[in-house]
C-alpha atoms as a PDB file:
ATOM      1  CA  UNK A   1       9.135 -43.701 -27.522  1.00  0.00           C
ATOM      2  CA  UNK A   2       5.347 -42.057 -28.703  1.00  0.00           C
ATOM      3  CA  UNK A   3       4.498 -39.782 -26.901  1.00  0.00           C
ATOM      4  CA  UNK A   4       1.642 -40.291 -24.097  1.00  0.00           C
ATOM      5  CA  UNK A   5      -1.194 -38.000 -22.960  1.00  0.00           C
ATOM      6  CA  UNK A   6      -1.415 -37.524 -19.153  1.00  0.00           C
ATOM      7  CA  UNK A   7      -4.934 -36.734 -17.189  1.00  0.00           C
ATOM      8  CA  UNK A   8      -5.672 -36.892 -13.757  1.00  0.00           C
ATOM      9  CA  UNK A   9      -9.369 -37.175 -14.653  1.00  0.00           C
ATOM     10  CA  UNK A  10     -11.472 -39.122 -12.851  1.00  0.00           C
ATOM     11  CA  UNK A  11     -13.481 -41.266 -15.445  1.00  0.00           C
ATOM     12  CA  UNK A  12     -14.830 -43.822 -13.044  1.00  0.00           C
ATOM     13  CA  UNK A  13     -17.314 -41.319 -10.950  1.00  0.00           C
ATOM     14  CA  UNK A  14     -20.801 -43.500 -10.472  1.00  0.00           C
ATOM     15  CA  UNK A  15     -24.042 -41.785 -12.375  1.00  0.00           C
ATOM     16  CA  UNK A  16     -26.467 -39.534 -10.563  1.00  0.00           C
ATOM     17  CA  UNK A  17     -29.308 -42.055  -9.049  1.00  0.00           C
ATOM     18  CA  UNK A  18     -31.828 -39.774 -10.562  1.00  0.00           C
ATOM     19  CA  UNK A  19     -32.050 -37.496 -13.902  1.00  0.00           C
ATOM     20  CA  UNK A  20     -30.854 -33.805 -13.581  1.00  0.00           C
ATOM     21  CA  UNK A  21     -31.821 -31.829 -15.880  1.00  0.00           C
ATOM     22  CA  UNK A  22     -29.804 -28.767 -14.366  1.00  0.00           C
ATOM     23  CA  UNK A  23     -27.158 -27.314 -16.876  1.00  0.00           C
ATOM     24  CA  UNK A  24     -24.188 -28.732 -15.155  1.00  0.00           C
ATOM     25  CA  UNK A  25     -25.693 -32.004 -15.368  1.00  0.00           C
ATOM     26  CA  UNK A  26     -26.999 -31.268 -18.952  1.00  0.00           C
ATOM     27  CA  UNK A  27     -23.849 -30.390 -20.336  1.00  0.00           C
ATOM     28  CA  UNK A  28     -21.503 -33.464 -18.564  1.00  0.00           C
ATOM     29  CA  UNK A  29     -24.199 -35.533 -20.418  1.00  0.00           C
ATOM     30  CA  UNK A  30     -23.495 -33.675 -23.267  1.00  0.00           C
ATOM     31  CA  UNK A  31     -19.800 -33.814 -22.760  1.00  0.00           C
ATOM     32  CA  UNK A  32     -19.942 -37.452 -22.508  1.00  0.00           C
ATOM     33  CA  UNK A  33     -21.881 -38.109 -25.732  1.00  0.00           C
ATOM     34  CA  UNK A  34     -19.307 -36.126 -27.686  1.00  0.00           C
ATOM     35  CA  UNK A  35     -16.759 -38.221 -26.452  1.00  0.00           C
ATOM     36  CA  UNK A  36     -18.537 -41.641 -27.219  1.00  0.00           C
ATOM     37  CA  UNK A  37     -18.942 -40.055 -30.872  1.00  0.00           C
ATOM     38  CA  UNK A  38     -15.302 -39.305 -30.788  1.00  0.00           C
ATOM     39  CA  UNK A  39     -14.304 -42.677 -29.814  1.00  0.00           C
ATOM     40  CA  UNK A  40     -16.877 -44.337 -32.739  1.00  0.00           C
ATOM     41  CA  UNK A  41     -15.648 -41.947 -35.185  1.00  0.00           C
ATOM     42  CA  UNK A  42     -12.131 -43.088 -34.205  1.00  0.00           C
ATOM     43  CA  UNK A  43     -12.492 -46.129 -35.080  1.00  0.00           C
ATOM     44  CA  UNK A  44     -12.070 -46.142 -38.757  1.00  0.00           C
ATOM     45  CA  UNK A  45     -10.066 -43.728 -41.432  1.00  0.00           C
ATOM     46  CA  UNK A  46     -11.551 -40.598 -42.503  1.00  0.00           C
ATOM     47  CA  UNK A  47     -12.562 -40.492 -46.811  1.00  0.00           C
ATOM     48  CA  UNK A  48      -9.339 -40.331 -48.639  1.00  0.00           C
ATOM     49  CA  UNK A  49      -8.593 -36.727 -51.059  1.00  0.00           C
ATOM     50  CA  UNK A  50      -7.863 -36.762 -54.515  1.00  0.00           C
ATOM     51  CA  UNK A  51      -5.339 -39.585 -54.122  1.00  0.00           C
ATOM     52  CA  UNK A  52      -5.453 -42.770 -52.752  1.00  0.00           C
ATOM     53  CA  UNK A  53      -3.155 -42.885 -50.399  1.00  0.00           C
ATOM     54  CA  UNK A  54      -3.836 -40.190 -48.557  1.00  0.00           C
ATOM     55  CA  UNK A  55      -6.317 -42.122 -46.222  1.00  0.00           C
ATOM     56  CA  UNK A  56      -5.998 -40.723 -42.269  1.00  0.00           C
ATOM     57  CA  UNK A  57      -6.888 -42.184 -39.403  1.00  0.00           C
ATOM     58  CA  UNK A  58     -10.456 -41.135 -37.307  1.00  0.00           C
ATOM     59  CA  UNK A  59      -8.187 -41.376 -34.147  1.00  0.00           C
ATOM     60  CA  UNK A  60      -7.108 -37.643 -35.683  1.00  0.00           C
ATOM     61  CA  UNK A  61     -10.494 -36.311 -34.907  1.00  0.00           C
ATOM     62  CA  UNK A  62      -9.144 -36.749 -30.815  1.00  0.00           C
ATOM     63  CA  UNK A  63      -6.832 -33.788 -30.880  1.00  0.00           C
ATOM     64  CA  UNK A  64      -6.888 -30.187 -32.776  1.00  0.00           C
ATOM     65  CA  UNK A  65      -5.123 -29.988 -35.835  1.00  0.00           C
ATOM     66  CA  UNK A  66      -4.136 -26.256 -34.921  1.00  0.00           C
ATOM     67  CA  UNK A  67      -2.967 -26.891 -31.820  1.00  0.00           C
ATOM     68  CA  UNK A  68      -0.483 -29.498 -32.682  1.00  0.00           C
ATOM     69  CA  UNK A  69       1.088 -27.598 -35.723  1.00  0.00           C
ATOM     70  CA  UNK A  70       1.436 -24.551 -33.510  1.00  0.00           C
ATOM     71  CA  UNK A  71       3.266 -26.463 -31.301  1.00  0.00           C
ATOM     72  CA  UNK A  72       5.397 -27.861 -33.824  1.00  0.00           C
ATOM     73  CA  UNK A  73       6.012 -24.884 -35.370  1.00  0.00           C
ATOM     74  CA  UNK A  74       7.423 -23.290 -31.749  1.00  0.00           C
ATOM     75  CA  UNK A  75       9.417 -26.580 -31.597  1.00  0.00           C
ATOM     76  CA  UNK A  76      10.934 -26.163 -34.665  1.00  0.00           C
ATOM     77  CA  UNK A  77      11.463 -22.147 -34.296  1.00  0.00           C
ATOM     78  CA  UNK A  78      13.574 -23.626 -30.978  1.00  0.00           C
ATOM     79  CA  UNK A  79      15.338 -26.030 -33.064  1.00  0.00           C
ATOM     80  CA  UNK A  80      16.635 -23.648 -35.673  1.00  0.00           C
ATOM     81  CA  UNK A  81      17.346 -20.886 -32.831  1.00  0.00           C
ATOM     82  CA  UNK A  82      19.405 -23.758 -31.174  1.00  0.00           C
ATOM     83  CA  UNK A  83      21.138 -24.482 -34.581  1.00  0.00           C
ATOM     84  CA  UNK A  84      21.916 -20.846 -35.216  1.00  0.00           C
ATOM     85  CA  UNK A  85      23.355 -20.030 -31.702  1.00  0.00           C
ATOM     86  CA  UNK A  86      26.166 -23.212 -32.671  1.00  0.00           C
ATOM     87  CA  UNK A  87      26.851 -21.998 -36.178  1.00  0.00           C
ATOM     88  CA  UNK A  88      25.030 -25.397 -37.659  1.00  0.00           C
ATOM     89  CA  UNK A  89      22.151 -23.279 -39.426  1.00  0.00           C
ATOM     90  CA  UNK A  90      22.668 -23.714 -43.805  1.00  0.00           C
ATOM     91  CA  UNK A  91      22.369 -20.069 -44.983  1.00  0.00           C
ATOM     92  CA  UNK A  92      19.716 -19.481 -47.496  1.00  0.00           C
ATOM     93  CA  UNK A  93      23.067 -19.310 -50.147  1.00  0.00           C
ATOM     94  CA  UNK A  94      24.216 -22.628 -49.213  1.00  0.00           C
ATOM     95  CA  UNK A  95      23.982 -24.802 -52.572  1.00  0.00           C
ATOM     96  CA  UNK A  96      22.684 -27.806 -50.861  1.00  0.00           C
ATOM     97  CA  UNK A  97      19.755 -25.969 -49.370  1.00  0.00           C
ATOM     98  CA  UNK A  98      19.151 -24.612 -52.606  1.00  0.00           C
ATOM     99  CA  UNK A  99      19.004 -27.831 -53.705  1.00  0.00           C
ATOM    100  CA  UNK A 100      16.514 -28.802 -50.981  1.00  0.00           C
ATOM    101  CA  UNK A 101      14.648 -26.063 -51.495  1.00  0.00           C
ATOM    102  CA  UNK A 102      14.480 -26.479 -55.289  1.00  0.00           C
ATOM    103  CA  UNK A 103      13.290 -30.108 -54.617  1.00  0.00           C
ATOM    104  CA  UNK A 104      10.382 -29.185 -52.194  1.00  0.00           C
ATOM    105  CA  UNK A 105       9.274 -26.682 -54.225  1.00  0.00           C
ATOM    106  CA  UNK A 106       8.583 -29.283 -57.076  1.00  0.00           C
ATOM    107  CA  UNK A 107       6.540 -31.497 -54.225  1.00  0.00           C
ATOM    108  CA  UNK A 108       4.689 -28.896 -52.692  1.00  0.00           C
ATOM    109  CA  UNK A 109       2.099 -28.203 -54.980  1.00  0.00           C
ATOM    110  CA  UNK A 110       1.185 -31.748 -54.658  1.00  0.00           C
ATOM    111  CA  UNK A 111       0.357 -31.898 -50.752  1.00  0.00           C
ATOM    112  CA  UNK A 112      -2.710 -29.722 -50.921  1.00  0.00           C
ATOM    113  CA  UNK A 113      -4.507 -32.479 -53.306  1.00  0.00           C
ATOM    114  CA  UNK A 114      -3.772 -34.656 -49.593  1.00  0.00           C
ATOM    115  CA  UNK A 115      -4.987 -32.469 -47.164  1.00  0.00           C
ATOM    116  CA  UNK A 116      -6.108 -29.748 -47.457  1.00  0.00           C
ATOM    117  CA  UNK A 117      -4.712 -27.802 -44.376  1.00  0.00           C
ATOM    118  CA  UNK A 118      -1.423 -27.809 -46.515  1.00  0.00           C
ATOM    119  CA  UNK A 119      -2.801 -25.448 -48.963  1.00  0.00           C
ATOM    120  CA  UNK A 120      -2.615 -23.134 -45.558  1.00  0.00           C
ATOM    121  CA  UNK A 121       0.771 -24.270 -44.427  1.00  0.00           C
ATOM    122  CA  UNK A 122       4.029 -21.901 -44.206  1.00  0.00           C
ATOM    123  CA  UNK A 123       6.192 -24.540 -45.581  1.00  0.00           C
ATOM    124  CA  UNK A 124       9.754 -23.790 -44.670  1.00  0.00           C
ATOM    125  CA  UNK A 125      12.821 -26.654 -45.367  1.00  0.00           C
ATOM    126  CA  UNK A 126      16.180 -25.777 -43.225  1.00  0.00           C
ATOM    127  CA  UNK A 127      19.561 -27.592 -43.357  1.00  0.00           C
ATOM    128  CA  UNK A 128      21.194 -28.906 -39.794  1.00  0.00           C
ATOM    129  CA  UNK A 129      24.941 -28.784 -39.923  1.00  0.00           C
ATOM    130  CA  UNK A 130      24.929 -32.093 -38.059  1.00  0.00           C
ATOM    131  CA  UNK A 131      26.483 -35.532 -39.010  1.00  0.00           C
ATOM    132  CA  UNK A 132      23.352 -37.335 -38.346  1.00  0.00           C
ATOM    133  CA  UNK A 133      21.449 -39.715 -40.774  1.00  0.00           C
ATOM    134  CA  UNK A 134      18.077 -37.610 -40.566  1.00  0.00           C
ATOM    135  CA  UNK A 135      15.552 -35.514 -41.736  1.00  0.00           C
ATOM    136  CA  UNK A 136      11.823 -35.010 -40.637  1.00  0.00           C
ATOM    137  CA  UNK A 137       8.590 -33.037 -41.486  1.00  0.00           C
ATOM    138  CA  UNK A 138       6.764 -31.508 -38.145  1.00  0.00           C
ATOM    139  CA  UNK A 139       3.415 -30.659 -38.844  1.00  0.00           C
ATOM    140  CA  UNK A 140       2.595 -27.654 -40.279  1.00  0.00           C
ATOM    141  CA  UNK A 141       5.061 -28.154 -43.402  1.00  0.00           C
ATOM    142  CA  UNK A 142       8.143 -27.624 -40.704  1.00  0.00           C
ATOM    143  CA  UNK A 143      11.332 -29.648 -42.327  1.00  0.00           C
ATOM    144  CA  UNK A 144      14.615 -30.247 -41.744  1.00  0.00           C
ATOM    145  CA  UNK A 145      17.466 -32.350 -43.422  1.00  0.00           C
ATOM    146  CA  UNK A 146      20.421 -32.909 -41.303  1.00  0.00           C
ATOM    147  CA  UNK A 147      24.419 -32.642 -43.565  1.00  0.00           C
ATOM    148  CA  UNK A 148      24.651 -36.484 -42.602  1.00  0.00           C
ATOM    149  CA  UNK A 149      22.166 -37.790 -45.026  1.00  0.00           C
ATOM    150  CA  UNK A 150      23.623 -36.016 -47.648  1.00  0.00           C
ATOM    151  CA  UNK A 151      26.750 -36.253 -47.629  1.00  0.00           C
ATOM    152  CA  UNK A 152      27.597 -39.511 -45.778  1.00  0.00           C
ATOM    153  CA  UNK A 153      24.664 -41.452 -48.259  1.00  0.00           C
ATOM    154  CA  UNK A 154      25.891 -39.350 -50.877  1.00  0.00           C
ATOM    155  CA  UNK A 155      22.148 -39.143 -52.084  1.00  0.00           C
ATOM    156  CA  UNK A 156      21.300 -38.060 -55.519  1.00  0.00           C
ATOM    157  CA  UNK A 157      17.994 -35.622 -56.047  1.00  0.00           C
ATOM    158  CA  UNK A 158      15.393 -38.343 -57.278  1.00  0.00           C
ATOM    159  CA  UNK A 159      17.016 -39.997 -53.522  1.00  0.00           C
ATOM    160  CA  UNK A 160      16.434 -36.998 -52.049  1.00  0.00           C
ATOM    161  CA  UNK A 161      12.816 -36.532 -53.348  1.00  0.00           C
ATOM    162  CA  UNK A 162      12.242 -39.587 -51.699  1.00  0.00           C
ATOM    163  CA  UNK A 163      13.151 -39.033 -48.021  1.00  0.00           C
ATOM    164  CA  UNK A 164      11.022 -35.906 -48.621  1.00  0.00           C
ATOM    165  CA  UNK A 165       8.286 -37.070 -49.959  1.00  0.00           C
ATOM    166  CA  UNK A 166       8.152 -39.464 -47.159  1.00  0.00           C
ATOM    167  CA  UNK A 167       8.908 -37.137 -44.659  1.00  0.00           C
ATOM    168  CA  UNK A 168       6.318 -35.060 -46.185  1.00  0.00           C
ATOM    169  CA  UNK A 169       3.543 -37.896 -45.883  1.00  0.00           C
ATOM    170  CA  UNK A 170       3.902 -38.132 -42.371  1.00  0.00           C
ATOM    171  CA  UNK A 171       2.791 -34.588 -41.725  1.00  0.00           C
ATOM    172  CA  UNK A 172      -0.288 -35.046 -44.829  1.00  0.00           C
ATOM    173  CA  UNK A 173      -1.227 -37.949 -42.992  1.00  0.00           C
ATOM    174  CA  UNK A 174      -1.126 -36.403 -40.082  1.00  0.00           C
ATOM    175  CA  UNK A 175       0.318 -39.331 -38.432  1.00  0.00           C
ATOM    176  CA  UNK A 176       1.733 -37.287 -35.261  1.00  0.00           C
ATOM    177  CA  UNK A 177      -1.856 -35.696 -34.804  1.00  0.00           C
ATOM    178  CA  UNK A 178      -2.922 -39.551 -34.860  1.00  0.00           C
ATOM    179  CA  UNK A 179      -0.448 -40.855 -32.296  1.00  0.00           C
ATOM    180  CA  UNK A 180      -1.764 -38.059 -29.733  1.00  0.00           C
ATOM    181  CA  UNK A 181      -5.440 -38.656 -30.565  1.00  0.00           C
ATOM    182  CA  UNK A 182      -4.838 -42.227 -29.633  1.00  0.00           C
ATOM    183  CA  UNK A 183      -2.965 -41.478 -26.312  1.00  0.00           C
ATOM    184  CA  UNK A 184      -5.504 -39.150 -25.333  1.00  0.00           C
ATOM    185  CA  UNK A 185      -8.303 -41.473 -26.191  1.00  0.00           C
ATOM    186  CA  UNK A 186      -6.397 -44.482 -24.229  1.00  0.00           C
ATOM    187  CA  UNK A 187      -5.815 -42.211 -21.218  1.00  0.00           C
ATOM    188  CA  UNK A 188      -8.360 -39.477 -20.573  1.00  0.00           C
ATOM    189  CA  UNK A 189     -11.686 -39.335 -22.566  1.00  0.00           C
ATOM    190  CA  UNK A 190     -13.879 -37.209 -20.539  1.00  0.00           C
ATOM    191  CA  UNK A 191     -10.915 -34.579 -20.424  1.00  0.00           C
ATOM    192  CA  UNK A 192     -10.439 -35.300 -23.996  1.00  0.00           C
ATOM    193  CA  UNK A 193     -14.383 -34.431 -23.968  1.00  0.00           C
ATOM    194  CA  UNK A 194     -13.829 -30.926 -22.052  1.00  0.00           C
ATOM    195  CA  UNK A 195     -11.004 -29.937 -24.467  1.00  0.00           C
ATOM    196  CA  UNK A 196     -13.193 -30.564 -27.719  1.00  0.00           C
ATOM    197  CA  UNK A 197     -16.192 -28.363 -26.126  1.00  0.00           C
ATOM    198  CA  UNK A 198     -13.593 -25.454 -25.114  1.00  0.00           C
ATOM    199  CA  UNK A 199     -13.586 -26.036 -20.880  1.00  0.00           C
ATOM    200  CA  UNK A 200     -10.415 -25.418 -20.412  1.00  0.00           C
ATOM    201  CA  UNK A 201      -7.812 -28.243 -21.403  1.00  0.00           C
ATOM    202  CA  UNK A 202      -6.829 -27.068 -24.804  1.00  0.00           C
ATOM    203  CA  UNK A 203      -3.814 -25.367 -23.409  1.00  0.00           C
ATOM    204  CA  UNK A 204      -2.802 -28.064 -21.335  1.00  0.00           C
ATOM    205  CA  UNK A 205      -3.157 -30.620 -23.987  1.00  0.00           C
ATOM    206  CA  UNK A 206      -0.501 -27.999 -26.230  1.00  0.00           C
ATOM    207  CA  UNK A 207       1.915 -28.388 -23.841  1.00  0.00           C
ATOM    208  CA  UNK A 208       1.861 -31.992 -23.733  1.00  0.00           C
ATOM    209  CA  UNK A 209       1.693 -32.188 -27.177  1.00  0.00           C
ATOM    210  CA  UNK A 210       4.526 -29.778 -27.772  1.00  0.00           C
ATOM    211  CA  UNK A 211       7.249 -31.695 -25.127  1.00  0.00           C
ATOM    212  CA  UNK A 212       7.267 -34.973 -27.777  1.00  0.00           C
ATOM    213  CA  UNK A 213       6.911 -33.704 -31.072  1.00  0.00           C
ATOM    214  CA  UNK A 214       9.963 -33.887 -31.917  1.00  0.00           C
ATOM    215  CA  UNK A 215      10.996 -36.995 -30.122  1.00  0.00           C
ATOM    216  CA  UNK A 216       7.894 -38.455 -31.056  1.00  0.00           C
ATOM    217  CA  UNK A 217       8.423 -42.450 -33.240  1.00  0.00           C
ATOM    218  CA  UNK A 218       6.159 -43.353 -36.053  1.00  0.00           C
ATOM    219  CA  UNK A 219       4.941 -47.234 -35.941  1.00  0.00           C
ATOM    220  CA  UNK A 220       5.643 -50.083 -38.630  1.00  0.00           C
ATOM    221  CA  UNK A 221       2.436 -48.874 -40.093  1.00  0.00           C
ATOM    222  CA  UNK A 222       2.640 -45.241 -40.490  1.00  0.00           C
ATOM    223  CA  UNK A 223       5.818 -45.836 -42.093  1.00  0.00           C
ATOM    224  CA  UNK A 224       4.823 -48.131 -44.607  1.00  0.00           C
ATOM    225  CA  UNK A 225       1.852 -45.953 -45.810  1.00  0.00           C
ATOM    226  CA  UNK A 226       4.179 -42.827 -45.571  1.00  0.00           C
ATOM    227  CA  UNK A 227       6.635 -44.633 -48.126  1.00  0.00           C
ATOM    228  CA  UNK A 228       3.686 -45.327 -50.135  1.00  0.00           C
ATOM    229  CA  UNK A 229       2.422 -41.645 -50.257  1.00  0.00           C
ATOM    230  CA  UNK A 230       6.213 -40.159 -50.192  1.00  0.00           C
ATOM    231  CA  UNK A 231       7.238 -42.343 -53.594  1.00  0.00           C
ATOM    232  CA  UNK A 232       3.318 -41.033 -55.009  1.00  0.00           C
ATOM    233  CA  UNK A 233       4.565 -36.908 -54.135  1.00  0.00           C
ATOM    234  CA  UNK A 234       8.262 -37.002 -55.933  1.00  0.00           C
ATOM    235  CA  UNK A 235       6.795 -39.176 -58.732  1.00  0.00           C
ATOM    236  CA  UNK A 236       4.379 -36.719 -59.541  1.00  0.00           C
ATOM    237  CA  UNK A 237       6.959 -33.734 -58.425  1.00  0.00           C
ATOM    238  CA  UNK A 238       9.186 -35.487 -61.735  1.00  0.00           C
ATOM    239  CA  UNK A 239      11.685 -37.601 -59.350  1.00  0.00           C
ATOM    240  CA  UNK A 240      12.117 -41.232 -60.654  1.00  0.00           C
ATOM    241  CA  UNK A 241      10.380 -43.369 -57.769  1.00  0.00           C
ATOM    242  CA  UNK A 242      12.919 -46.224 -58.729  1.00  0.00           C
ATOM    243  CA  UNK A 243      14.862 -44.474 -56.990  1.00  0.00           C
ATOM    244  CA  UNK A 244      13.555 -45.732 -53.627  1.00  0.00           C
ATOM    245  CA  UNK A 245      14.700 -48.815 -53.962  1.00  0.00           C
ATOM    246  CA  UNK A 246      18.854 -47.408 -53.771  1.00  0.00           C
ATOM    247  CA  UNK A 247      17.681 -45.035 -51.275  1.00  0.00           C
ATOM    248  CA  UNK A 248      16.839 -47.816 -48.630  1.00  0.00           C
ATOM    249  CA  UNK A 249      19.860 -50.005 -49.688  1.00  0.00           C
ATOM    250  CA  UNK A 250      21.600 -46.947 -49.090  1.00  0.00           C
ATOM    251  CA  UNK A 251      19.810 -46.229 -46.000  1.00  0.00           C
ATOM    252  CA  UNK A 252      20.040 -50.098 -44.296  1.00  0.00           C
ATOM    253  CA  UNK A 253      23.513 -50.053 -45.199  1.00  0.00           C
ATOM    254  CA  UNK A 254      24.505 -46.761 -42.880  1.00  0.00           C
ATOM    255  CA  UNK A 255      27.125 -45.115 -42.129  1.00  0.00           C
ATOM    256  CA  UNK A 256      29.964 -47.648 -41.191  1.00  0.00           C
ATOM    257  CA  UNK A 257      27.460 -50.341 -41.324  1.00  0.00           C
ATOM    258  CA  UNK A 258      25.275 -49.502 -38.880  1.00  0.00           C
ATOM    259  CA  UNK A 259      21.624 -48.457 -39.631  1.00  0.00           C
ATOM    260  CA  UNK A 260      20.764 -44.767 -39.110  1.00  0.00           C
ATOM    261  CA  UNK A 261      18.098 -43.768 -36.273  1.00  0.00           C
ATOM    262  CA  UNK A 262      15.958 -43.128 -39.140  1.00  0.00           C
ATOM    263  CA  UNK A 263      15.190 -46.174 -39.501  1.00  0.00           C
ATOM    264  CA  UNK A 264      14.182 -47.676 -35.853  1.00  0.00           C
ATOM    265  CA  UNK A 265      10.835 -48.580 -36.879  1.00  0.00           C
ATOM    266  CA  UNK A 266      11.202 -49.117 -40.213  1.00  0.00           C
ATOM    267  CA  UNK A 267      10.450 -52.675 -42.098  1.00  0.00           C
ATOM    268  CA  UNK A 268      14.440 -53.263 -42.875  1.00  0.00           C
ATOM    269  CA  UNK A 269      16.571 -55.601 -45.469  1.00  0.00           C
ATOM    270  CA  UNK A 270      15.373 -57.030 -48.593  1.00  0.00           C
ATOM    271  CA  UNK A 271      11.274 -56.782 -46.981  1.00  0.00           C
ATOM    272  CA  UNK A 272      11.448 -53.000 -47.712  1.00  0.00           C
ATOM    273  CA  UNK A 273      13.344 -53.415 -51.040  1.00  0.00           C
ATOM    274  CA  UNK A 274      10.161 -55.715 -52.003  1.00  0.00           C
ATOM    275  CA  UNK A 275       7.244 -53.488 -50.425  1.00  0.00           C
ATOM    276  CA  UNK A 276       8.900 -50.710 -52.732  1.00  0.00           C
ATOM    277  CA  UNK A 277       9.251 -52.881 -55.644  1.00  0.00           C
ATOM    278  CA  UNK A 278       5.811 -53.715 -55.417  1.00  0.00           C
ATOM    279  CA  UNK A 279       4.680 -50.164 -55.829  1.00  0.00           C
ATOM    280  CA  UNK A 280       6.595 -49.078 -58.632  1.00  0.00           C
ATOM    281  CA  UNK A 281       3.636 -50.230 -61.344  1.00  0.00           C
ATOM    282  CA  UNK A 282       1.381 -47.978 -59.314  1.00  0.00           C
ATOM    283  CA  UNK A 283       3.637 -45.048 -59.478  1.00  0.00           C
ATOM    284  CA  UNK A 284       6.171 -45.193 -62.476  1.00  0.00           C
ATOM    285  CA  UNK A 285       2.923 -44.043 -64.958  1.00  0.00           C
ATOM    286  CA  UNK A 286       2.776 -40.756 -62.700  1.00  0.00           C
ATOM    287  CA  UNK A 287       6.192 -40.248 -63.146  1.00  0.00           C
ATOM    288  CA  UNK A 288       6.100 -40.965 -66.912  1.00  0.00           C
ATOM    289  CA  UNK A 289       3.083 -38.079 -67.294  1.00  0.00           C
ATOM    290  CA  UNK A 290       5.182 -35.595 -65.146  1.00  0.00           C
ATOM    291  CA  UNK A 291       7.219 -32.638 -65.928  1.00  0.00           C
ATOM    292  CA  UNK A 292      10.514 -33.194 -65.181  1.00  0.00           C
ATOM    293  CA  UNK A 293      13.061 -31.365 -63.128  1.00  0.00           C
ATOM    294  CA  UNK A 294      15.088 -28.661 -65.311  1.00  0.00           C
ATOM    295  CA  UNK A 295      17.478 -28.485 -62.741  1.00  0.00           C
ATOM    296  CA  UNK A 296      19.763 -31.065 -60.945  1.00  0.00           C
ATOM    297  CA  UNK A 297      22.470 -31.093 -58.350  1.00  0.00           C
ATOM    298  CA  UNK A 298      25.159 -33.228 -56.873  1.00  0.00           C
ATOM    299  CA  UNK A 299      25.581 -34.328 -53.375  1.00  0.00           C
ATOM    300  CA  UNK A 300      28.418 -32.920 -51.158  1.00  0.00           C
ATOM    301  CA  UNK A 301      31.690 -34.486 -51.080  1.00  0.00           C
ATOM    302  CA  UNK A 302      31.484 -37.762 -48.576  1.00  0.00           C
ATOM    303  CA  UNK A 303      33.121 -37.089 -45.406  1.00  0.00           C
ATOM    304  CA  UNK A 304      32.527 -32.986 -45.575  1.00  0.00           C
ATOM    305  CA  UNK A 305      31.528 -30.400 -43.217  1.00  0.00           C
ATOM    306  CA  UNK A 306      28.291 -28.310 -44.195  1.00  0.00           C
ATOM    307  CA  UNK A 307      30.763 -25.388 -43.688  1.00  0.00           C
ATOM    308  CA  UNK A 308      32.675 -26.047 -46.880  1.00  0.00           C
END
């Protein structure tokens, strides 16, 4: 489920009979016109960057960029802490983190012609020994593939470069940031309004924020424009974007038939197969002009354990 915003704000106070001009007054006014221009601005996406897909929602403008990729960034410190302490952490000599590694290296350079809060980014990439069809991007550059997708999908790297260029586009698009802004829009502006100006909420909102990152569900529509941007950053990172098409085949399919949890909001079945389709004439010329990978990898044996 997104993630939603509590306040126990009081938005519904009647106006003062007469005009105050006394700073307390003076700045709730003021408070209140920053969040009207908040909501406006929200209304519609912010100018695109160098590429075209790489529009972003106004509704982003509602909560601080900083604040939710420090809290993803303690979330995902937890995560890996968690994963060490049960032996399911990749060490940095594991091939197939090499192999991750190696692949988001080749993407990275990319990201900042997105956003450009990426150019600022610690990116880090970790491998989860866990059986789970998965992998993510928190914001902040914060990823994780889980052994599942890669050995039970038996993905090969131009696969791969897709689920991280997707996964990637989530956090360029700042599509977590946009869920928030929205929830905090829908259930607290004048707090929203005290945060923005510094009185006092920022840390509050950060906690909220940080309790459902990593829980936190994209909609039909993020997805769809994440796909979009993810086949644009391995296409120009030298991974063959056709390449999306077996990845979702691969992907509906599942392990034993069922679809992975990946894939819960996801367009599925031969709708996806199309939408992808339809984007390869946009795409293939970048990955025509682009230098190529000069080294390539093979999936893990199907059925292993990420401590073979």
């Amino acid at each position: 489920m997104p993630c939603t915003l509590r306040t126990d704000t009081d938005i519904g106070a009647p106006a003062p009979a007469r005009a105050c001009r006394c700073p307390r007054h003076a700045r709730r006014l003021f408070t209140g016109g920053a969040v009207g221009a908040a909501l406006l601005a929200a209304s519609g996406p912010l100018a695109a960057a160098r590429i075209p897909e790489c529009k972003r929602s106004g509704f982003t403008k509602a909560v601080p960029a900083q604040t939710v990729e420090e809290e993803a960034q303690q979330q995902y410190r937890q995560m890996l802490d968690k994963a060490g302490s049960d032996r399911a952490l990749a060490p940095a000599q594991h091939p197939q983190l090499q192999r991750l590694r190696y692949i988001g290296a080749r993407i990275e350079p990319f990201t900042r012609d997105c956003n450009s809060r990426a150019a600022h980014w610690k990116w880090e990439i970790n491998l989860i020994g866990s059986r789970q069809i998965n992998a993510f991007c928190m914001p902040g550059g914060k990823i994780a593939f889980f052994w599942g997708i890669l050995s039970e999908l038996q993905l090969s790297d131009d696969e791969v470069a897709m689920v991280m260029g997707h996964e990637i586009a989530h956090a360029l698009l700042e599509h977590a940031r946009e869920q928030m802004g929205k929830n905090v829009v829908t259930s607290g502006a004048m707090r929203l309004g005290a945060a923005l100006l510094g009185l006092g909420q920022i840390g509050d909102i950060g906690a909220q924020i940080g309790s459902q990152l990593l829980s936190l569900k994209f909609s039909r529509d993020d997805e769809s424009e994440a796909d979009a941007l993810g086949l644009v950053m391995a296409a120009k990172a030298g991974y063959d974007p056709r390449a999306g098409v077996t990845l979702w085949q691969k992907m509906t399919a599942g392990a034993g038939g069922t679809p992975p949890a990946l894939l819960s909001t996801h367009p599925a079945g031969p709708t996806r197969i199309k939408d992808i389709e339809a984007k390869l004439p946009r795409v293939m010329p970048e990955f025509e002009a682009a230098a190529k990978p000069e080294r390539r990898f093979a999936p893990p044996p199907k059925g292993s354990s990420s401590r073979q």
